[in-house]
C-alpha atoms as a PDB file:
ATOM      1  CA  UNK A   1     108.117 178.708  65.290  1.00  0.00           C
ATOM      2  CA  UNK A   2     111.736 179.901  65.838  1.00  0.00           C
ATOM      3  CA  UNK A   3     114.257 177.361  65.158  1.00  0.00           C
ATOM      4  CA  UNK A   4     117.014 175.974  68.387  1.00  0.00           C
ATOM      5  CA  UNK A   5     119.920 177.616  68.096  1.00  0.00           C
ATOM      6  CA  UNK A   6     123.719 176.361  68.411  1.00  0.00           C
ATOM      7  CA  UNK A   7     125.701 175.608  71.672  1.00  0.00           C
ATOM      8  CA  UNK A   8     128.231 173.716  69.379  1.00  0.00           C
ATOM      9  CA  UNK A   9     130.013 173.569  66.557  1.00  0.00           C
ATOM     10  CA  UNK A  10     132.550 171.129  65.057  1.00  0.00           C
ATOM     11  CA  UNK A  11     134.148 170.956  61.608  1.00  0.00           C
ATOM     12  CA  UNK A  12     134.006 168.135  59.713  1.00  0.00           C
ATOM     13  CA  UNK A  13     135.590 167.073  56.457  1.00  0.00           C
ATOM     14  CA  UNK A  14     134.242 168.921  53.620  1.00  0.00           C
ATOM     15  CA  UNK A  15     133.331 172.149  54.324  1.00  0.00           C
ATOM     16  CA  UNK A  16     130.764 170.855  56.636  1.00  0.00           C
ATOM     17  CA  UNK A  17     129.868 171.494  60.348  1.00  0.00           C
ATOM     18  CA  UNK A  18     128.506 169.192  63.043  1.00  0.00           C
ATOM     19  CA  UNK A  19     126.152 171.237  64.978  1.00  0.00           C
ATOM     20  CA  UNK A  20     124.495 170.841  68.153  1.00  0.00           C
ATOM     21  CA  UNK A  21     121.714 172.841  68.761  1.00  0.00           C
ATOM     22  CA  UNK A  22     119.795 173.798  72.545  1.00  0.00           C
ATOM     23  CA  UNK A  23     117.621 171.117  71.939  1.00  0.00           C
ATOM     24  CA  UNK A  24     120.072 168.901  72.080  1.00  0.00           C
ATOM     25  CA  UNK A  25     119.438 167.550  68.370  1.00  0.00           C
ATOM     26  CA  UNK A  26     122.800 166.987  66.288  1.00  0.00           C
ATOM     27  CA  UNK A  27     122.938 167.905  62.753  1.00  0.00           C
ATOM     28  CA  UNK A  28     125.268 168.471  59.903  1.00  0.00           C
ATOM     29  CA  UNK A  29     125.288 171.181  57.744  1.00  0.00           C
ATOM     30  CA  UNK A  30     127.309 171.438  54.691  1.00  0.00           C
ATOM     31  CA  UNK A  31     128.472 174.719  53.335  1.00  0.00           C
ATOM     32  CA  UNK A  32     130.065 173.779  49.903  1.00  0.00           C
ATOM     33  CA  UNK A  33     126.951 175.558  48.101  1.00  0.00           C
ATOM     34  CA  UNK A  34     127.369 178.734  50.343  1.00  0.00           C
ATOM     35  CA  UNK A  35     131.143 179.308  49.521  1.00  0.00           C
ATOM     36  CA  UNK A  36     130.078 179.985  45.985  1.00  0.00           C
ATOM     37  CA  UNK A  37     128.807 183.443  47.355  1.00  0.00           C
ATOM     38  CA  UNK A  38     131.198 186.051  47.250  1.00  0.00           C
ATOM     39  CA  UNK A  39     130.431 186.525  51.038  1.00  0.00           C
ATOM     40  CA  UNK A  40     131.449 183.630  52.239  1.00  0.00           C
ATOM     41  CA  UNK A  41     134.778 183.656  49.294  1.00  0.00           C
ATOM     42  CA  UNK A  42     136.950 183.933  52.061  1.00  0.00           C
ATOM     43  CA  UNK A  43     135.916 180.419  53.821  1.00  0.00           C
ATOM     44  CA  UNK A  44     137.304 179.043  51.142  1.00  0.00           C
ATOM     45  CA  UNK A  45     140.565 178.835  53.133  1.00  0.00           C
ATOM     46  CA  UNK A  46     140.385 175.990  55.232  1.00  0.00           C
ATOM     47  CA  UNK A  47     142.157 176.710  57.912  1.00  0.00           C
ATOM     48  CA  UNK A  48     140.415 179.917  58.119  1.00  0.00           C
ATOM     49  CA  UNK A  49     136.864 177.993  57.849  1.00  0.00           C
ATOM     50  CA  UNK A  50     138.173 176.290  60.880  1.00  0.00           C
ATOM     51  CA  UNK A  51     138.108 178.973  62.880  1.00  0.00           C
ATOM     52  CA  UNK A  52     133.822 178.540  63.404  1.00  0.00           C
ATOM     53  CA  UNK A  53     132.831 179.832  66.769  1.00  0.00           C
ATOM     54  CA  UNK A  54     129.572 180.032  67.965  1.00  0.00           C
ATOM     55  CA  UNK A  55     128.309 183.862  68.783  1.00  0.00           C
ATOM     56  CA  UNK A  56     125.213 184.457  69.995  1.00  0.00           C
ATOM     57  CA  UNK A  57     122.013 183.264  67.825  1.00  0.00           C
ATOM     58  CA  UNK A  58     124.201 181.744  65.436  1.00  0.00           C
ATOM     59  CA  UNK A  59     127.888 180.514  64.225  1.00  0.00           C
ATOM     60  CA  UNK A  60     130.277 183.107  62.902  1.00  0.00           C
ATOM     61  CA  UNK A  61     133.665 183.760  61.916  1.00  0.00           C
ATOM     62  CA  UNK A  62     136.366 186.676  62.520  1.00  0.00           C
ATOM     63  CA  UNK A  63     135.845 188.758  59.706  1.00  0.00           C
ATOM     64  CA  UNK A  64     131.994 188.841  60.397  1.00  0.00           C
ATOM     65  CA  UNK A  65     131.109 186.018  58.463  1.00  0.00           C
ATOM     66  CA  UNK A  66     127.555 184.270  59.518  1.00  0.00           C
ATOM     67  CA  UNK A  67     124.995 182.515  58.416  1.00  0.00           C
ATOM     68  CA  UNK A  68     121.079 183.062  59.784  1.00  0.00           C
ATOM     69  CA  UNK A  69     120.306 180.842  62.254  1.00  0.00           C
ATOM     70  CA  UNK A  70     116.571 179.298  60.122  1.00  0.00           C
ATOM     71  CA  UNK A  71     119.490 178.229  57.740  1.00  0.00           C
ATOM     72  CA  UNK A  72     121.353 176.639  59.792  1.00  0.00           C
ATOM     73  CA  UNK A  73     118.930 174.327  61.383  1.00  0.00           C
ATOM     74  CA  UNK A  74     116.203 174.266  58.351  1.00  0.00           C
ATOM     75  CA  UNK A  75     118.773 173.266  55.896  1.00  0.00           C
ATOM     76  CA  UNK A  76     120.449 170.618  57.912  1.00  0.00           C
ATOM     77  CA  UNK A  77     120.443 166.907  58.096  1.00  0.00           C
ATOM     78  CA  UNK A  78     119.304 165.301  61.663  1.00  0.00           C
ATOM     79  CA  UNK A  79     122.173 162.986  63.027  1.00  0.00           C
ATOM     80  CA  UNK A  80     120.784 159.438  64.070  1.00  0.00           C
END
């Protein structure tokens, strides 16, 4: 079954994003283990990190920057 994807995004405290996906289900994702890739190195900066959009399928950032969509939602916690 294919995951929801986003229609929101909002950055918390952290390093970690408060998502809400087309099913309308909230959840928060934290990506302090992910910025220990060299890919994501540059999130790091938090202003930068900040600048989260969602595109398409998925979230992304300016430089290209994504993260696949199964992660997102599979490796998230449900809001109550």
């Amino acid at each position: 079954m294919i995951p929801p994807r986003p229609k929101k995004v909002e950055i918390l405290e952290n390093y970690k994003l408060k998502i809400l996906f087309e099913n309308n289900e909230e959840r928060i994702y934290d990506m302090k283990n992910m910025l220990k890739e060299k890919f994501y190195e540059s999130l790091k900066n938090e202003a930068y990190f900040k600048t989260v959009k969602v595109s398409g399928i998925t979230l992304e950032w300016e430089n290209g920057e994504d993260i696949c969509p199964d992660e997102l939602y599979n490796n998230s916690v449900k809001v109550n």
